[in-house]
PDB file of N, CA and C in Angstrom:
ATOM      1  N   UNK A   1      96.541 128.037  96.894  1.00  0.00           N
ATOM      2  CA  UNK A   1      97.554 128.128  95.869  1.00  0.00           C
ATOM      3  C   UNK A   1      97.116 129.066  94.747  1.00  0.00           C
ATOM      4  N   UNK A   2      96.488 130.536  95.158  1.00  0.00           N
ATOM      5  CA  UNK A   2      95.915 131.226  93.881  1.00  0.00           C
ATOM      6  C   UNK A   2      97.307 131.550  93.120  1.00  0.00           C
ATOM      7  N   UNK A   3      98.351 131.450  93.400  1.00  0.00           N
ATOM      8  CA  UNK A   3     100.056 132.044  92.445  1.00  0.00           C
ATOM      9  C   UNK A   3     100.270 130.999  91.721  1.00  0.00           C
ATOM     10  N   UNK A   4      99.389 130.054  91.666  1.00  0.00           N
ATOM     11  CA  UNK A   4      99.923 128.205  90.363  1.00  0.00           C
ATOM     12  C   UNK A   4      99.223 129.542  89.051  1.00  0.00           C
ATOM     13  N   UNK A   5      98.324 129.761  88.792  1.00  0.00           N
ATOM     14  CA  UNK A   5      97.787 129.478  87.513  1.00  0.00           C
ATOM     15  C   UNK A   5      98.980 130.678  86.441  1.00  0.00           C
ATOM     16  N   UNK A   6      99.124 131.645  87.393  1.00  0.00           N
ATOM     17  CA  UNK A   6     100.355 132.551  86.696  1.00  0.00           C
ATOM     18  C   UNK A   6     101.369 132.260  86.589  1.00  0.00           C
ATOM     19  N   UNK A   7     102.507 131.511  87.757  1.00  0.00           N
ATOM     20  CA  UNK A   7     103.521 131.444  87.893  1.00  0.00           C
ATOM     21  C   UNK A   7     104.002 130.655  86.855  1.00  0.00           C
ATOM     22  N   UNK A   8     105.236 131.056  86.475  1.00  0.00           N
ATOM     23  CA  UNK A   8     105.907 130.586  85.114  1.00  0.00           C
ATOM     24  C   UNK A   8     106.614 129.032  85.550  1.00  0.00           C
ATOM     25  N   UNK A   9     107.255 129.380  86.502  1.00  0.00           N
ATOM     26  CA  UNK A   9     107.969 128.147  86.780  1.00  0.00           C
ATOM     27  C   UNK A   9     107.050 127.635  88.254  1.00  0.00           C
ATOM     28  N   UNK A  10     107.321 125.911  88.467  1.00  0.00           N
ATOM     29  CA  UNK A  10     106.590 126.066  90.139  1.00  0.00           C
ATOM     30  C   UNK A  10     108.065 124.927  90.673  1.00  0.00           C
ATOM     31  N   UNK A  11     108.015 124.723  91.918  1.00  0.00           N
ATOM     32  CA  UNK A  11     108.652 124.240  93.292  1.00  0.00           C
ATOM     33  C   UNK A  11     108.254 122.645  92.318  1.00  0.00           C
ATOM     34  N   UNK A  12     108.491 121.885  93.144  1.00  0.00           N
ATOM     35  CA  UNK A  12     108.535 120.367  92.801  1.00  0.00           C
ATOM     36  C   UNK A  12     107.317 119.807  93.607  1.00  0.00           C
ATOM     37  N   UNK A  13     107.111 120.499  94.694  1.00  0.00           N
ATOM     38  CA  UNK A  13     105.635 120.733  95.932  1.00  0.00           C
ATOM     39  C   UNK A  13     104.576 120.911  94.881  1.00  0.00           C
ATOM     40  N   UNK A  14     105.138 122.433  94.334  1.00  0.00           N
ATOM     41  CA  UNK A  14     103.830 123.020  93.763  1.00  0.00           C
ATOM     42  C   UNK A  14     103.413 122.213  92.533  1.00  0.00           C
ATOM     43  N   UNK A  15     104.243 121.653  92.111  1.00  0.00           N
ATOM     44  CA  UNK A  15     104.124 120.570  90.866  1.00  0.00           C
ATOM     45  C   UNK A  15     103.481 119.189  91.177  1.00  0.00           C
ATOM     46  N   UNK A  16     103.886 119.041  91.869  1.00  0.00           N
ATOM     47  CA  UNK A  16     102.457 117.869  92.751  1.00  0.00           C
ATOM     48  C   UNK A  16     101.175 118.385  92.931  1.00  0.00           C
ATOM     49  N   UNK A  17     101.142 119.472  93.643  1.00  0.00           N
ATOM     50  CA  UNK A  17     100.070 119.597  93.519  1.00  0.00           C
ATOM     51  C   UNK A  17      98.956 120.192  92.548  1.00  0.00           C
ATOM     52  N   UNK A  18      99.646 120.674  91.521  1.00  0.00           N
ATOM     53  CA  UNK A  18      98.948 121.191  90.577  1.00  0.00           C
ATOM     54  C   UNK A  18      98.890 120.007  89.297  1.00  0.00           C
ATOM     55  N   UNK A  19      99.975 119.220  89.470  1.00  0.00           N
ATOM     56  CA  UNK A  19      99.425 117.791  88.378  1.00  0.00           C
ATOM     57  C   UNK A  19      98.518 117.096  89.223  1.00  0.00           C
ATOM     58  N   UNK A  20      98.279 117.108  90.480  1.00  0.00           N
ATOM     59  CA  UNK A  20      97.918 116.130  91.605  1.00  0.00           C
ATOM     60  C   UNK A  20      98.035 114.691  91.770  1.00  0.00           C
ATOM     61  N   UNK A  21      99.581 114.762  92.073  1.00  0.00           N
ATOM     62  CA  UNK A  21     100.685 113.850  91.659  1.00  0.00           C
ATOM     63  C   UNK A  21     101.370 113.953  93.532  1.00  0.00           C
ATOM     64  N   UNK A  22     101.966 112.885  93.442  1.00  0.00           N
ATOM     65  CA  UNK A  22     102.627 113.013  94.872  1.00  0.00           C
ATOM     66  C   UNK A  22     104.193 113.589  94.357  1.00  0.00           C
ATOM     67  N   UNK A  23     105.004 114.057  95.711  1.00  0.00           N
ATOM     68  CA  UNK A  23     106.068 114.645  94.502  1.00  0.00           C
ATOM     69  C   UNK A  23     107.343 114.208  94.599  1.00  0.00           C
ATOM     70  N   UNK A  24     106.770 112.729  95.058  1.00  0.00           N
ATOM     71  CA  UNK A  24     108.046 111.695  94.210  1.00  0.00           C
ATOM     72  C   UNK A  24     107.772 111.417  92.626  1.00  0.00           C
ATOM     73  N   UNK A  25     106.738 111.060  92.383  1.00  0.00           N
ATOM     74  CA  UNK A  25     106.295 111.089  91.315  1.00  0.00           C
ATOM     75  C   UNK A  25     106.862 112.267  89.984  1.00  0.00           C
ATOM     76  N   UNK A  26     106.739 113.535  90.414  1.00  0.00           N
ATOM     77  CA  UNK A  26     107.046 114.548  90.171  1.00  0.00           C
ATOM     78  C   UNK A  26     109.211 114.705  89.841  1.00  0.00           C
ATOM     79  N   UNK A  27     109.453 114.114  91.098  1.00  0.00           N
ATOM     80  CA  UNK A  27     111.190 113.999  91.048  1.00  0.00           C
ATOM     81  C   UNK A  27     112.103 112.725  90.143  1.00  0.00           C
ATOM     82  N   UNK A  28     110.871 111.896  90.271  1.00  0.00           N
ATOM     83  CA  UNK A  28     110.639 110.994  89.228  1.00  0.00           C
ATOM     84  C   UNK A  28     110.843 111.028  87.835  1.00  0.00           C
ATOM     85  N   UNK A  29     110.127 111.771  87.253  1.00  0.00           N
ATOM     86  CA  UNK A  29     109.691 112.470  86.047  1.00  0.00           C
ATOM     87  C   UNK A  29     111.363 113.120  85.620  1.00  0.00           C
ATOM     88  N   UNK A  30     111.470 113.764  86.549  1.00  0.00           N
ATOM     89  CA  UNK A  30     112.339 115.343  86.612  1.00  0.00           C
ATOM     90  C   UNK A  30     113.702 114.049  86.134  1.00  0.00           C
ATOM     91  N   UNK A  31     114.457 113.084  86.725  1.00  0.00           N
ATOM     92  CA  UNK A  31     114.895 112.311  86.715  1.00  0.00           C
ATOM     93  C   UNK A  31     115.137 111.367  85.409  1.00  0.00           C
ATOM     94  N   UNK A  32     114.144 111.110  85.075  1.00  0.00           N
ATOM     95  CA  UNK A  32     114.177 110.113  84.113  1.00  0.00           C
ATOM     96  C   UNK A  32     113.730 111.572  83.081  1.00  0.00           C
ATOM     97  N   UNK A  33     113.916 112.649  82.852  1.00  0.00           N
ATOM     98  CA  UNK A  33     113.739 113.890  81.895  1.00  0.00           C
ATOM     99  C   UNK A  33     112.652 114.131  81.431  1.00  0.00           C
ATOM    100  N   UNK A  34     111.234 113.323  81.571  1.00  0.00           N
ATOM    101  CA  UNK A  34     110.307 113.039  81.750  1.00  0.00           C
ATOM    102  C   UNK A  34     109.991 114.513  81.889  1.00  0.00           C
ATOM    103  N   UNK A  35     109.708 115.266  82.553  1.00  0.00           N
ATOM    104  CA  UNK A  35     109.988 116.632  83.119  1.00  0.00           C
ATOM    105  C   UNK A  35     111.036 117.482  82.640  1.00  0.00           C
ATOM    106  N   UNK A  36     110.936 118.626  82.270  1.00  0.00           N
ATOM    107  CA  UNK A  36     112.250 119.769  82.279  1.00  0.00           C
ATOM    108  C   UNK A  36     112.132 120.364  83.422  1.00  0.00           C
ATOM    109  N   UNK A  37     113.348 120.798  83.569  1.00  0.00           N
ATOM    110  CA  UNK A  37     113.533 121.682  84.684  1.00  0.00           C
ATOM    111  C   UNK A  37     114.289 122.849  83.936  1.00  0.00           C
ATOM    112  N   UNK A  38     114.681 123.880  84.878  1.00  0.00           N
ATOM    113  CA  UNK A  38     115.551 125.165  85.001  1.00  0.00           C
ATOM    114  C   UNK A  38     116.111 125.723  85.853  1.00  0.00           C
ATOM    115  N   UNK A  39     117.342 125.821  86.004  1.00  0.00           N
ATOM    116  CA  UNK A  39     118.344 126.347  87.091  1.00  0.00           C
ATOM    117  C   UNK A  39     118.228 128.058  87.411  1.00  0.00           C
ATOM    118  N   UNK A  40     117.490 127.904  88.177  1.00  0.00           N
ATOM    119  CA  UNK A  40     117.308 129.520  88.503  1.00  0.00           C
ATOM    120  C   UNK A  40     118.168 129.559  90.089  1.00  0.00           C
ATOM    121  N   UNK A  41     119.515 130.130  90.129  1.00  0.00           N
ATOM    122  CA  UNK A  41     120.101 130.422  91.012  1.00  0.00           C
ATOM    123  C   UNK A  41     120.308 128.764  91.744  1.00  0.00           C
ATOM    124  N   UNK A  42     120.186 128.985  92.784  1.00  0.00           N
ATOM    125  CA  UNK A  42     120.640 127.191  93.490  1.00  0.00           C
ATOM    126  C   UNK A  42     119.025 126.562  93.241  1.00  0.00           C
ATOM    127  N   UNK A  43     118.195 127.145  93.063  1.00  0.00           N
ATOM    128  CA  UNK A  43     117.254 126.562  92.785  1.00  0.00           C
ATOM    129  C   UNK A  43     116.956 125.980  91.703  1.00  0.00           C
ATOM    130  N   UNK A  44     116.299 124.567  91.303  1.00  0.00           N
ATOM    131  CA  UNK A  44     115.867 123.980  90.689  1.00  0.00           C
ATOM    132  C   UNK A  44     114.162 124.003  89.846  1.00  0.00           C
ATOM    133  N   UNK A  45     113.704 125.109  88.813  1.00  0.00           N
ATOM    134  CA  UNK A  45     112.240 124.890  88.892  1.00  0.00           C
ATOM    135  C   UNK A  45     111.779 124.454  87.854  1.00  0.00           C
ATOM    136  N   UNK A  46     110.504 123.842  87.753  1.00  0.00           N
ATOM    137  CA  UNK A  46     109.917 123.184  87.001  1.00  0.00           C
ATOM    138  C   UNK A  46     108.874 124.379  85.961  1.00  0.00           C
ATOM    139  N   UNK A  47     109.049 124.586  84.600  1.00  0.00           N
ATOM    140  CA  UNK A  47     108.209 125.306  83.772  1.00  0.00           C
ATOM    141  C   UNK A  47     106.870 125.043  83.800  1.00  0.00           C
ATOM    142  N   UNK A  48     106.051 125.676  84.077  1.00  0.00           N
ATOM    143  CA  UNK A  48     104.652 125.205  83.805  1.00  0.00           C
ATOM    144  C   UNK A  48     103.926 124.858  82.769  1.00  0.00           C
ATOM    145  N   UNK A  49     104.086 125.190  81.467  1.00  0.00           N
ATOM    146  CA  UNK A  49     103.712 125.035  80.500  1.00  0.00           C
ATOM    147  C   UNK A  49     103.830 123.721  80.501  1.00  0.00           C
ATOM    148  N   UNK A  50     105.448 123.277  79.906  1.00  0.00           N
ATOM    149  CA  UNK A  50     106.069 121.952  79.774  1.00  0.00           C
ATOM    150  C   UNK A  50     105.075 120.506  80.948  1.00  0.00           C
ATOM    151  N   UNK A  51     105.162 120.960  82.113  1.00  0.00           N
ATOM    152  CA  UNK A  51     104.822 120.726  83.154  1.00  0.00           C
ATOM    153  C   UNK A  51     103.046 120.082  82.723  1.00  0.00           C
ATOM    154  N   UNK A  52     102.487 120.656  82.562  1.00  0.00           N
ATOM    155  CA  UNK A  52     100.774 120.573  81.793  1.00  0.00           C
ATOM    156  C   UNK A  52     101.056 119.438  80.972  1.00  0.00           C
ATOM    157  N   UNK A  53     102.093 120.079  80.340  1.00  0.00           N
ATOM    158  CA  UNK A  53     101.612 119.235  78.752  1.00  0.00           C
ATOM    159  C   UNK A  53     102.084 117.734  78.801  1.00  0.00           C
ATOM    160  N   UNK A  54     103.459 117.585  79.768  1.00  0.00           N
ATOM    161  CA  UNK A  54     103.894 116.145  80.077  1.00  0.00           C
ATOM    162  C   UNK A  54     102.763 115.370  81.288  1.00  0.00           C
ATOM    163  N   UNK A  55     101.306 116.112  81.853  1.00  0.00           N
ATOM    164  CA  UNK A  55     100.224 115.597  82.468  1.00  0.00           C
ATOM    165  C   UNK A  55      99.294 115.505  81.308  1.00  0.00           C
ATOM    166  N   UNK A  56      99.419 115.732  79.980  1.00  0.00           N
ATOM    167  CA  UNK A  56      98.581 116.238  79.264  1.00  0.00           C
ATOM    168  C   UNK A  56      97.285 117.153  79.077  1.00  0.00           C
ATOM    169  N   UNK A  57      97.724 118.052  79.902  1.00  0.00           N
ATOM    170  CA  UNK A  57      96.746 118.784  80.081  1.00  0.00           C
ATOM    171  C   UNK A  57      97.684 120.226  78.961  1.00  0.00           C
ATOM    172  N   UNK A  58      95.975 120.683  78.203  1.00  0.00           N
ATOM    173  CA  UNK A  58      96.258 121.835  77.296  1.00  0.00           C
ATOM    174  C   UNK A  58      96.558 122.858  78.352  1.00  0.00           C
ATOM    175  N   UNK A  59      97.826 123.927  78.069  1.00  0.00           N
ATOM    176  CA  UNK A  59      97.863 125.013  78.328  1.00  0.00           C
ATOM    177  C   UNK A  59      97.919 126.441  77.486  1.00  0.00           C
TER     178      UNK A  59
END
């Protein structure tokens, strides 16, 4: 997964695995708003920044 540490937004996959979270957990979140998301075309992605900081991890 060397494209997590750049990529602006990630997949709901890639968001599991980079919180190292299963990714119900992750749809979970997204759900209860817990998570932001962003509508990019039919796709659904998760910001990374936001993403860190609701694991609490500094970005």
């Amino acid at each position: 997964m060397d494209h997590l540490p750049e990529c602006p937004t990630l997949t709901t996959k890639d968001a599991a695995k980079l919180g190292g979270a299963d990714y119900r957990t992750i749809k979970l979140g997204i759900e209860n708003g817990t998570i932001p998301t962003v509508q990019l075309g039919p796709r659904r992605m998760i910001p990374r920044v936001p993403l860190l900081r609701a694991f609490g991890i500094d970005a």
